[in-house]
C-alpha atoms as a PDB file:
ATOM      1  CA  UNK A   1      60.836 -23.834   9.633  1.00  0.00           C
ATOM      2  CA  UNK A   2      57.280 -25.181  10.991  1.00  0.00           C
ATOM      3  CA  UNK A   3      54.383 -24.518   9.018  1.00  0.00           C
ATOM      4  CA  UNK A   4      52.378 -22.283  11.356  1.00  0.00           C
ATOM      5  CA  UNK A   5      55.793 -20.136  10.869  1.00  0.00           C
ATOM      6  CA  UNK A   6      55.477 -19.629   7.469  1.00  0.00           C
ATOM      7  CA  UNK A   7      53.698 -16.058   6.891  1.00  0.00           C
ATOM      8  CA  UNK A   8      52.638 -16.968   3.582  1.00  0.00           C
ATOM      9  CA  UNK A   9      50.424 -20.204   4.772  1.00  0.00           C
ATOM     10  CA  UNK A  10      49.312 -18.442   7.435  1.00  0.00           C
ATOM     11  CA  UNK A  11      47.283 -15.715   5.192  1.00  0.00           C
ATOM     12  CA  UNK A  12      46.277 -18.072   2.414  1.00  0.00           C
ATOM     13  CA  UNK A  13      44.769 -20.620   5.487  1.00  0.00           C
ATOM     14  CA  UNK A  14      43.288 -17.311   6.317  1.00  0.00           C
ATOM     15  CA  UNK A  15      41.887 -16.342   3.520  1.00  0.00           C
ATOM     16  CA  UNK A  16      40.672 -19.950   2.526  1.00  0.00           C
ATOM     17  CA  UNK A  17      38.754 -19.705   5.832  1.00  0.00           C
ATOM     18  CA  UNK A  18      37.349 -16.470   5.314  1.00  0.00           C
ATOM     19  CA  UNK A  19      35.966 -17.640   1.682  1.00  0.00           C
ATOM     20  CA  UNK A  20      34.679 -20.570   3.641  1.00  0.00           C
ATOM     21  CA  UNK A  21      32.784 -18.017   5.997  1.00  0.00           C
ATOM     22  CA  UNK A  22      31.445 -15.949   3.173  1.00  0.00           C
ATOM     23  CA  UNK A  23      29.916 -19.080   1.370  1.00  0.00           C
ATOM     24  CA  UNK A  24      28.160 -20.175   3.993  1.00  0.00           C
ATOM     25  CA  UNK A  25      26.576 -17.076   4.571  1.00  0.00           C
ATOM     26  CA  UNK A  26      25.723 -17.410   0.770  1.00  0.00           C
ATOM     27  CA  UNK A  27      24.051 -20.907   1.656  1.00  0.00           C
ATOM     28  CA  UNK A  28      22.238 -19.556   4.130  1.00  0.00           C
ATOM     29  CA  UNK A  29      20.838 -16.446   1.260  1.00  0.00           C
ATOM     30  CA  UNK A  30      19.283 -19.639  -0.695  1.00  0.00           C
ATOM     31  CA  UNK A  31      16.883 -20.972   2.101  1.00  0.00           C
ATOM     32  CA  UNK A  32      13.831 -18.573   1.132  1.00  0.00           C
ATOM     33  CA  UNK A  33      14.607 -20.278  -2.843  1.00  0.00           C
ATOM     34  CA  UNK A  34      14.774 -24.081  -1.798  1.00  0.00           C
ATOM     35  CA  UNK A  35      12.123 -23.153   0.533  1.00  0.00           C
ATOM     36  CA  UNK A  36      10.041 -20.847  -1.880  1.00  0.00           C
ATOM     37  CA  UNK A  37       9.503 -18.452   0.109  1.00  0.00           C
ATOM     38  CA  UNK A  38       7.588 -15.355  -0.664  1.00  0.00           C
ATOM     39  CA  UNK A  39      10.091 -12.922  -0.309  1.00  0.00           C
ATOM     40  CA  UNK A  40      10.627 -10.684  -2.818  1.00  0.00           C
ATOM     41  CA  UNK A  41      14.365  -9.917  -3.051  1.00  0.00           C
ATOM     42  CA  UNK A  42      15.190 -13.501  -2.560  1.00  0.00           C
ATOM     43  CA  UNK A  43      17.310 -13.386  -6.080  1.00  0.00           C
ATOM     44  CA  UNK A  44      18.511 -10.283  -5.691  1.00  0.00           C
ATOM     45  CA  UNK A  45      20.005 -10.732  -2.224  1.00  0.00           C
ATOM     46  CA  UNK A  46      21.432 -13.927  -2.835  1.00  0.00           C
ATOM     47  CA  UNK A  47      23.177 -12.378  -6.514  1.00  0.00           C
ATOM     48  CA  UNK A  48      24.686  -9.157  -4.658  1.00  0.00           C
ATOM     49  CA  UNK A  49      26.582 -11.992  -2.275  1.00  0.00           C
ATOM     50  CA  UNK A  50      27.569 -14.044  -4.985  1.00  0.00           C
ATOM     51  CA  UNK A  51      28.845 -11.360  -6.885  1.00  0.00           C
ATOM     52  CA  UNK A  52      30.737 -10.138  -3.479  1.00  0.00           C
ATOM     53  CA  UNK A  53      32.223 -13.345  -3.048  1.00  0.00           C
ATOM     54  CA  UNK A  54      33.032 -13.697  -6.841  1.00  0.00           C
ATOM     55  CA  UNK A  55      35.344 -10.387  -6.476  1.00  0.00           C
ATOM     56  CA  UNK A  56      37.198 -11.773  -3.052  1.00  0.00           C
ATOM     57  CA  UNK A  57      37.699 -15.079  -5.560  1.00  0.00           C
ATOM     58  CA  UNK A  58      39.903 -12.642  -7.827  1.00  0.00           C
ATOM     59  CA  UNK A  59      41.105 -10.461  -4.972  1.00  0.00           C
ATOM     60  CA  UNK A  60      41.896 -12.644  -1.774  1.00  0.00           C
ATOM     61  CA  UNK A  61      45.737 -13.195  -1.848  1.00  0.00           C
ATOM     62  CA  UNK A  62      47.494 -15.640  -1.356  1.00  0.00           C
ATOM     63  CA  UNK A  63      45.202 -18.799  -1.710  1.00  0.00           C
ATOM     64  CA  UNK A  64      46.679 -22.135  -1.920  1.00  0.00           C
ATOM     65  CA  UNK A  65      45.354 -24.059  -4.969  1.00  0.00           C
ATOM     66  CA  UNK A  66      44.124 -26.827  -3.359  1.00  0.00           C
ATOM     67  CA  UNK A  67      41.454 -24.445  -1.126  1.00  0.00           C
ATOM     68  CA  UNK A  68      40.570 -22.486  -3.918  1.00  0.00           C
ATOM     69  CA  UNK A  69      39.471 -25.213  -6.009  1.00  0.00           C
ATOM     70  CA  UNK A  70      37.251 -26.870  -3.321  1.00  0.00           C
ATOM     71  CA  UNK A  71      35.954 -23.430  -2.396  1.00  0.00           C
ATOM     72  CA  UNK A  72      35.327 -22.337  -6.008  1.00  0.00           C
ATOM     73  CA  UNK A  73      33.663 -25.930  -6.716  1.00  0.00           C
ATOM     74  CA  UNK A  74      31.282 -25.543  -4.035  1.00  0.00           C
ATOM     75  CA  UNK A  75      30.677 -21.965  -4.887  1.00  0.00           C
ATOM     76  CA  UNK A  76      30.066 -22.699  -8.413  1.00  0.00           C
ATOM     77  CA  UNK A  77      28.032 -25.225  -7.976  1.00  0.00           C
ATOM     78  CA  UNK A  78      25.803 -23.493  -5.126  1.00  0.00           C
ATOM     79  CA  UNK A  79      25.431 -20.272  -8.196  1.00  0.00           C
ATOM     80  CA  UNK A  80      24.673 -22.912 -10.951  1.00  0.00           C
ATOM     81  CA  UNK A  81      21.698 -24.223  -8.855  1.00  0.00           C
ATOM     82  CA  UNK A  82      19.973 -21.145  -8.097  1.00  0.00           C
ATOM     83  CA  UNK A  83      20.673 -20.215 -11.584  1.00  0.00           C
ATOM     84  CA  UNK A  84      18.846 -23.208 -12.921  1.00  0.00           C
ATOM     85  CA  UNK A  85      15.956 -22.510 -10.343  1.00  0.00           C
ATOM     86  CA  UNK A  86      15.643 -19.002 -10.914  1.00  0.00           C
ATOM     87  CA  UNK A  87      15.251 -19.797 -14.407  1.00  0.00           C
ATOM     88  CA  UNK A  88      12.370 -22.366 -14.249  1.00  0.00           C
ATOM     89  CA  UNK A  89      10.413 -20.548 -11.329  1.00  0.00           C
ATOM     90  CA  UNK A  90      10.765 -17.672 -14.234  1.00  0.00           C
ATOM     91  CA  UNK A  91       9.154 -19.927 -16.700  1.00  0.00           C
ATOM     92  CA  UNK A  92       6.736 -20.774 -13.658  1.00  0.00           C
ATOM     93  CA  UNK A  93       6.317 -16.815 -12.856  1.00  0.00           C
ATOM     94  CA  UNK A  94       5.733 -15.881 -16.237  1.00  0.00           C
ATOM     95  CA  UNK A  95       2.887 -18.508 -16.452  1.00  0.00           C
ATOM     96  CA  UNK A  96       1.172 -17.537 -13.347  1.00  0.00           C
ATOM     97  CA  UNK A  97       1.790 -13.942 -14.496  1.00  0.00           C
ATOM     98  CA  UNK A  98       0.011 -14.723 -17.948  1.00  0.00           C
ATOM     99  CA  UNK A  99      -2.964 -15.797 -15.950  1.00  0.00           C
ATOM    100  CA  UNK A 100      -3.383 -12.855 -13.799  1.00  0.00           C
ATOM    101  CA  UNK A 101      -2.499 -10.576 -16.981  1.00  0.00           C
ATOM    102  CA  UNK A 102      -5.394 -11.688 -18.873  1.00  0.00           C
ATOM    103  CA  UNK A 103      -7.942 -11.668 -15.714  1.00  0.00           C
ATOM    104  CA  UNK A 104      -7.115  -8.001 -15.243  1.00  0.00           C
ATOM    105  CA  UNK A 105      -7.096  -7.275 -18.934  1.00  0.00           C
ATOM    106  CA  UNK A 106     -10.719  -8.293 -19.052  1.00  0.00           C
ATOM    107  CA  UNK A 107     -12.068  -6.557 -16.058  1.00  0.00           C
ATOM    108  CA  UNK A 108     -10.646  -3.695 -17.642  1.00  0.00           C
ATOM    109  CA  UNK A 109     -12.477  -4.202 -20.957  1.00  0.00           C
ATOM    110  CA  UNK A 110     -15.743  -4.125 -18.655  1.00  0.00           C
ATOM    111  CA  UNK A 111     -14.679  -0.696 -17.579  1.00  0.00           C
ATOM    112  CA  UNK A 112     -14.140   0.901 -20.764  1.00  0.00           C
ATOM    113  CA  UNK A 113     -16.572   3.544 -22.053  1.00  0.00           C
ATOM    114  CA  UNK A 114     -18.796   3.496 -24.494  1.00  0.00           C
ATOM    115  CA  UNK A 115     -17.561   6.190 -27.261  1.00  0.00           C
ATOM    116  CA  UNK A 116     -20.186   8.825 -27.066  1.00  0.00           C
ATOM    117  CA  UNK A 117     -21.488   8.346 -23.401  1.00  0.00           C
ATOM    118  CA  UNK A 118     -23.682  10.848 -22.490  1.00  0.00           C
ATOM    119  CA  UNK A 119     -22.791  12.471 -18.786  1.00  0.00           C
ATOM    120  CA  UNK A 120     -26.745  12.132 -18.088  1.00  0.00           C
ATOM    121  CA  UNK A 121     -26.251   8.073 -18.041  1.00  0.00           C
ATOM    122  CA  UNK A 122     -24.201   8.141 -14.450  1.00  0.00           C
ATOM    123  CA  UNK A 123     -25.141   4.572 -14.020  1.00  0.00           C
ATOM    124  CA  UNK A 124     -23.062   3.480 -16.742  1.00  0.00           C
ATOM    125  CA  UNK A 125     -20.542   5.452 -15.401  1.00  0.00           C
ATOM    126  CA  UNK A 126     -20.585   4.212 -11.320  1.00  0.00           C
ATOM    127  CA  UNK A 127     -20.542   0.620 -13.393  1.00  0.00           C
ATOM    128  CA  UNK A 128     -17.631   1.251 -15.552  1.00  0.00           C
ATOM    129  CA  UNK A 129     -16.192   2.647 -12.765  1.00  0.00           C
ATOM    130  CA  UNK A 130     -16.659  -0.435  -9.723  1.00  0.00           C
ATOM    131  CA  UNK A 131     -15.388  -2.220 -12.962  1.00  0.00           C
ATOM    132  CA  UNK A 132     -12.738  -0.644 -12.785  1.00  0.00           C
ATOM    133  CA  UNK A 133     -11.899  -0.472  -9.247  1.00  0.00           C
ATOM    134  CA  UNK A 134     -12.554  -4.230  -9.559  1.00  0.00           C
ATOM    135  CA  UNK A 135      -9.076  -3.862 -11.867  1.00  0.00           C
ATOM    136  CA  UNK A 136      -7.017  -1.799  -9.819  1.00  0.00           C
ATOM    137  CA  UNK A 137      -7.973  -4.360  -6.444  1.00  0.00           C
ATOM    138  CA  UNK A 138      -6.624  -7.266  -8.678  1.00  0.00           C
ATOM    139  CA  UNK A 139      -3.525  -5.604 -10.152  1.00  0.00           C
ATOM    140  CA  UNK A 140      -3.119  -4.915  -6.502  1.00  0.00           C
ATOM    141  CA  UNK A 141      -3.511  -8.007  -4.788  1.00  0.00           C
ATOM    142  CA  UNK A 142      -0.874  -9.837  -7.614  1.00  0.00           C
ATOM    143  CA  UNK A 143       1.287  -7.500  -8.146  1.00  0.00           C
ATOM    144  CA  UNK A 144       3.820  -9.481  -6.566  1.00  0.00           C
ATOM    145  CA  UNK A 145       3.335 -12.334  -8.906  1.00  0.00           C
ATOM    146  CA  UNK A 146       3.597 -10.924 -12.063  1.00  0.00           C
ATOM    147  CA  UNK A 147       5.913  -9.994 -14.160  1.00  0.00           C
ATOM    148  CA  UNK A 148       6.965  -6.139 -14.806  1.00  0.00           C
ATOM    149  CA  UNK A 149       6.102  -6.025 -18.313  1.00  0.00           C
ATOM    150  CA  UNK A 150       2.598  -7.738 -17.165  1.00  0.00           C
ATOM    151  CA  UNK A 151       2.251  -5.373 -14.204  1.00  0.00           C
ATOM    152  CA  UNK A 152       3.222  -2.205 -16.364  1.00  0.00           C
ATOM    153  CA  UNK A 153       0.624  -2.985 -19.379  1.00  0.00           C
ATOM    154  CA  UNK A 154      -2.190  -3.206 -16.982  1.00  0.00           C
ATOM    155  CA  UNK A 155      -0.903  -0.173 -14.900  1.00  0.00           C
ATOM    156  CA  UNK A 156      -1.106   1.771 -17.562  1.00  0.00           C
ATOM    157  CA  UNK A 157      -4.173   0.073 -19.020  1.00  0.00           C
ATOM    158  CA  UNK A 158      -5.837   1.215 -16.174  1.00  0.00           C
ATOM    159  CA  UNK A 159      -4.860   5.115 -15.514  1.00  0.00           C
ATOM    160  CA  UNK A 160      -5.533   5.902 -19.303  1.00  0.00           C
ATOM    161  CA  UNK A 161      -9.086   4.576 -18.978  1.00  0.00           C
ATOM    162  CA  UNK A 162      -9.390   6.429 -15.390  1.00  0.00           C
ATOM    163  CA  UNK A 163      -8.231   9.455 -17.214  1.00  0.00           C
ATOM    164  CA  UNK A 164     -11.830   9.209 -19.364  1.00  0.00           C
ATOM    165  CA  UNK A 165     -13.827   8.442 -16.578  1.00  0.00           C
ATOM    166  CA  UNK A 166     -12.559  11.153 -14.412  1.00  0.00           C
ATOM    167  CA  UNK A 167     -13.279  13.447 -17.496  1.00  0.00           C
ATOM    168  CA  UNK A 168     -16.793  12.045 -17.836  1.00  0.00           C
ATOM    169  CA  UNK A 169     -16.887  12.884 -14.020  1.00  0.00           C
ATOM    170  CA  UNK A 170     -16.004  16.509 -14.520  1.00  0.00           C
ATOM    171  CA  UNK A 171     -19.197  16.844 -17.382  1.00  0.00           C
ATOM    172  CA  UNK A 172     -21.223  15.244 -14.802  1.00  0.00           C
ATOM    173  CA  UNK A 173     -20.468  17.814 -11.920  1.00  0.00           C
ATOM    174  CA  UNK A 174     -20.319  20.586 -14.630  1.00  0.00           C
ATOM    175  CA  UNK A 175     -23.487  20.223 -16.487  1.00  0.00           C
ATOM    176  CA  UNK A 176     -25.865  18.137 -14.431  1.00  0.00           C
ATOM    177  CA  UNK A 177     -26.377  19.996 -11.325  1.00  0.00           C
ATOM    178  CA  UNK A 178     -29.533  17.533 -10.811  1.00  0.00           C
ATOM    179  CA  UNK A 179     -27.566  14.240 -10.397  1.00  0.00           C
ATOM    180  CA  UNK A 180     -26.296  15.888  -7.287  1.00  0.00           C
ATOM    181  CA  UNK A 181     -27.721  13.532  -4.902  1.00  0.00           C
ATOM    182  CA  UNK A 182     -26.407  10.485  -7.395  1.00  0.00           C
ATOM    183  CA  UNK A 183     -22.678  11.954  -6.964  1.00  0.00           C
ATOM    184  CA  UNK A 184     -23.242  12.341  -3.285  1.00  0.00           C
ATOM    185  CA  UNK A 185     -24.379   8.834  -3.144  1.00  0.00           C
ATOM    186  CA  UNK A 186     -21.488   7.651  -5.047  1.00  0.00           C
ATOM    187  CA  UNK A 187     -19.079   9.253  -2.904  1.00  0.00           C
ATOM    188  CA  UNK A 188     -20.294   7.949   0.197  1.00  0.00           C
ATOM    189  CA  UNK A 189     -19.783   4.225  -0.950  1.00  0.00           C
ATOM    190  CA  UNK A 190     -16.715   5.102  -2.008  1.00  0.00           C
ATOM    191  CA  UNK A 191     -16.050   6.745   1.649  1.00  0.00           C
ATOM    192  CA  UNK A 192     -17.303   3.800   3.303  1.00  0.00           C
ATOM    193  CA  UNK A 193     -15.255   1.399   1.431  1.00  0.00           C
ATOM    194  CA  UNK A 194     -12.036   3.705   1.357  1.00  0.00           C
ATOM    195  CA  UNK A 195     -12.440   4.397   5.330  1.00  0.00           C
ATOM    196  CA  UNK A 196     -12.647   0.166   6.327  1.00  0.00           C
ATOM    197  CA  UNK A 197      -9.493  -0.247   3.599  1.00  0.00           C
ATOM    198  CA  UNK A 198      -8.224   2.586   5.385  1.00  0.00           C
ATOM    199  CA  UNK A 199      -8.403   1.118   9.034  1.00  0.00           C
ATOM    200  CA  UNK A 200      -7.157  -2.320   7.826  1.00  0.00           C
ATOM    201  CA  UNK A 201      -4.122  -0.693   6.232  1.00  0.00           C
ATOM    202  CA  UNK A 202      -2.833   0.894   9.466  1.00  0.00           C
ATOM    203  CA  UNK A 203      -3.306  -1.902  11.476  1.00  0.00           C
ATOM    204  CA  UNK A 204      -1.026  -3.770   8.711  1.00  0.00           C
ATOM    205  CA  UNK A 205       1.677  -1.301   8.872  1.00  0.00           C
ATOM    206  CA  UNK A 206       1.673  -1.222  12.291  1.00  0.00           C
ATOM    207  CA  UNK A 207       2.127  -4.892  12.380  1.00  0.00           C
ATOM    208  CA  UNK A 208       5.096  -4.573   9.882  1.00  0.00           C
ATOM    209  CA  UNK A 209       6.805  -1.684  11.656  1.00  0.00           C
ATOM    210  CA  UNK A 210       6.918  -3.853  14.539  1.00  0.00           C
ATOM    211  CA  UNK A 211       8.226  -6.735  12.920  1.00  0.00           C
ATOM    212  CA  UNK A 212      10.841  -4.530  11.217  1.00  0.00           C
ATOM    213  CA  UNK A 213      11.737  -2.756  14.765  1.00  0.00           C
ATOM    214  CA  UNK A 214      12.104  -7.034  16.347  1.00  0.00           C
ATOM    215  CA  UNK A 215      14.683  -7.517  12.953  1.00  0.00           C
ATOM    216  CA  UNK A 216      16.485  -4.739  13.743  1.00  0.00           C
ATOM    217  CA  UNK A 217      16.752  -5.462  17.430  1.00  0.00           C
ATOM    218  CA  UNK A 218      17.875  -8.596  16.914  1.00  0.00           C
ATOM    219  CA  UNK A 219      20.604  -7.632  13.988  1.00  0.00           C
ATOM    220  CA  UNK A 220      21.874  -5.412  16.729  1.00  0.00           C
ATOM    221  CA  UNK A 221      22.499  -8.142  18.482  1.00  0.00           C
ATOM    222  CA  UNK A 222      23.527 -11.197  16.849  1.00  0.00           C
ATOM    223  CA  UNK A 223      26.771 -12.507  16.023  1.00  0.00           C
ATOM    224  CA  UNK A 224      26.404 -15.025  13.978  1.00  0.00           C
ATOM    225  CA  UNK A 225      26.870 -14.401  10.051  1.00  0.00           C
ATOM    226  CA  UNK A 226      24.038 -17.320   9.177  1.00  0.00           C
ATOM    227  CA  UNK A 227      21.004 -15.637  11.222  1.00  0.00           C
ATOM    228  CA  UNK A 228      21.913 -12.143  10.335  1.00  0.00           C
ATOM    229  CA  UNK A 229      22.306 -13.034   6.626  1.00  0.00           C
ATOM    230  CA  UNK A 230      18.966 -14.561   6.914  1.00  0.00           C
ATOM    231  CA  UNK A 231      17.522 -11.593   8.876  1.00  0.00           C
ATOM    232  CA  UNK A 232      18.458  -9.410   6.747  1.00  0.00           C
ATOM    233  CA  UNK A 233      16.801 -10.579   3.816  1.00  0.00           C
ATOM    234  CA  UNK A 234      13.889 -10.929   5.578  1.00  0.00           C
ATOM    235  CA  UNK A 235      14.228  -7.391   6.777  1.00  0.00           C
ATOM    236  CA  UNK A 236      14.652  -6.049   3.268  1.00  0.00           C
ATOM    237  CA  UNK A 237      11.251  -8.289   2.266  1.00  0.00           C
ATOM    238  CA  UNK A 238       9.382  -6.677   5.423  1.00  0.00           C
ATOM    239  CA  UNK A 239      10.653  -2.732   4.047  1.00  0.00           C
ATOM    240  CA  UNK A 240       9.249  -3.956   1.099  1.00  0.00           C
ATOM    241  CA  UNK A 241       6.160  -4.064   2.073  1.00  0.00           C
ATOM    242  CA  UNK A 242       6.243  -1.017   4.284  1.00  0.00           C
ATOM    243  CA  UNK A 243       6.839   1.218   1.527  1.00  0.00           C
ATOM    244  CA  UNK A 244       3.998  -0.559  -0.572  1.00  0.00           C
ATOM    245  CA  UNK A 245       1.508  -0.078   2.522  1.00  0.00           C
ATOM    246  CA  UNK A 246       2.389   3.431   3.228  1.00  0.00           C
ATOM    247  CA  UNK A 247       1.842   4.117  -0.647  1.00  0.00           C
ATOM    248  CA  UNK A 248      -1.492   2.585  -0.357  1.00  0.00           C
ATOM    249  CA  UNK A 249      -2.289   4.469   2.735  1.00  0.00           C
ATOM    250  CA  UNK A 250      -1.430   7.746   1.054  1.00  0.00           C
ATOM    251  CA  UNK A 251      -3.818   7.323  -1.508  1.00  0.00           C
ATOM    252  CA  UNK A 252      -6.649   5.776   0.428  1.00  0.00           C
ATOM    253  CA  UNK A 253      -6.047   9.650   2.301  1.00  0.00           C
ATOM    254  CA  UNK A 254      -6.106  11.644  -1.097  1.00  0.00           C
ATOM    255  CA  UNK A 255      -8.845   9.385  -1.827  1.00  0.00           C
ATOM    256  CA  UNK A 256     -11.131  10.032   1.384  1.00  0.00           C
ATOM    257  CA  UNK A 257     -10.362  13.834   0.717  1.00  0.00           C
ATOM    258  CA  UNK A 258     -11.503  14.184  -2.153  1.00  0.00           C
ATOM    259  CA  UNK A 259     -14.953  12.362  -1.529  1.00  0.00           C
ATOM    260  CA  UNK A 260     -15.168  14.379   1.646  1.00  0.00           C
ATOM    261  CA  UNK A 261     -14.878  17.818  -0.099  1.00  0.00           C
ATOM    262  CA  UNK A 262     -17.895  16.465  -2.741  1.00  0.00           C
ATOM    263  CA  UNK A 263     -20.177  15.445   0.201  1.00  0.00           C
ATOM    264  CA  UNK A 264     -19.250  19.315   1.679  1.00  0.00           C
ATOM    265  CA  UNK A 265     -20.225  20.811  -1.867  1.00  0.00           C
ATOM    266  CA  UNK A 266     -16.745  22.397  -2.279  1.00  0.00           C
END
């Protein structure tokens, strides 16, 4: 009996060569970490594969020997090297992170209260307040390069201290009728700033939608497993940062109300 006859070879060949299909696609999932690329599921993507591939490993049947331990070698080996990466860009991260973590921590101490503020002093207030602003912009902008338990201290750093200054606020509109002009003032820097952040963020979501609508296009397109692996995960990183635009968009918009309604008088 030849070979090619033999049912037996013919599925584990088959199965070697889809295992041989799946790891390169799994190669091709560790080009934004060799290349350090920003993109934020990078780990994530490449982990969800591996762990895909680790299942077909105990699944895929029959598999002659020989194929599996070549393919199991090189798919081994191609885990244990992102492994060791992921771990010292963590070490990296968590360095950078510190950094950012203690810059935002002290721009927050500037916009802390003193206890027993009167509502008359509004100027302490308006500078507590760009203080903290100042806080939110940088938690913002690094966000991406910080760790949760970083980015989850200073989130919540900063809405417990905009709790007291939105309670200061209310005092202020409550019992000083006469810094009317002061609040009026206030809200029309904070219009002006809110309303060019505003603009810029639409033009950047309409940059990414397009960008996301080209990905799609071409995933509805493309046959090979390399590019569509890699388009993916740069589809998931551009979704990313929809969602993180559109979130910052719909605050801007509760923002801009509610500065609109004070210059109104409502």
């Amino acid at each position: 009996m030849k070979p090619e006859d033999d049912s037996w070879i013919k599925n584990a060949h088959a199965n070697a060569e889809l295992l041989d299909r799946e790891i390169k696609i799994l190669i091709s999932l560790t080009r934004p970490i060799r290349e350090n690329r920003p993109v934020i599921t990078k780990y994530q993507d490449f982990w969800n594969k591996a762990k895909q591939i680790t299942t077909q490993f105990k699944e895929l049947k029959p598999l002659a020997k020989s194929d599996r331990d070549l393919l199991w070698k090189q798919f081994n080996g191609l885990c244990q090297e992102v492994k060791d990466k992921q771990k010292a860009e963590y070490g990296t991260l968590e360095s950078l992170s510190q950094g950012h973590f203690d810059e935002i921590m002290k721009l927050i101490d500037l916009a802390v209260l003193p206890p027993g503020t009167p509502a008359a002093e509004i100027h302490v207030l308006m500078e507590r307040g760009q203080a903290l602003k100042n806080a939110g912009d940088q938690l913002g902008r690094f966000k991406h390069a910080m760790i949760a338990k970083h980015k989850k201290a200073c989130f919540d750093k900063i809405q417990g201290i905009r709790k007291t200054h939105d309670a200061a606020w209310v005092l202020v509109n409550a019992g000083k009728p006469k810094q009317k002009s002061e609040i009026s003032f206030r809200a029309r820097m904070n219009l002006e700033a809110n309303y060019e952040r505003y603009k810029k963020a639409k033009g950047a979501l309409e940059n990414f939608q397009i960008g996301r609508d080209r990905i799609s296009t071409f995933l509805a397109s493309s046959k090979d497993p390399v590019k569509v692996a890699s388009a993916k995960a740069q589809l998931a990183e551009t979704e990313a940062r929809i969602m993180d635009i559109e979130e910052g968009i719909r605050k801007l918009e509760k923002w801009i109300a509610e500065d609109e309604r004070v210059l109104k008088g409502k």
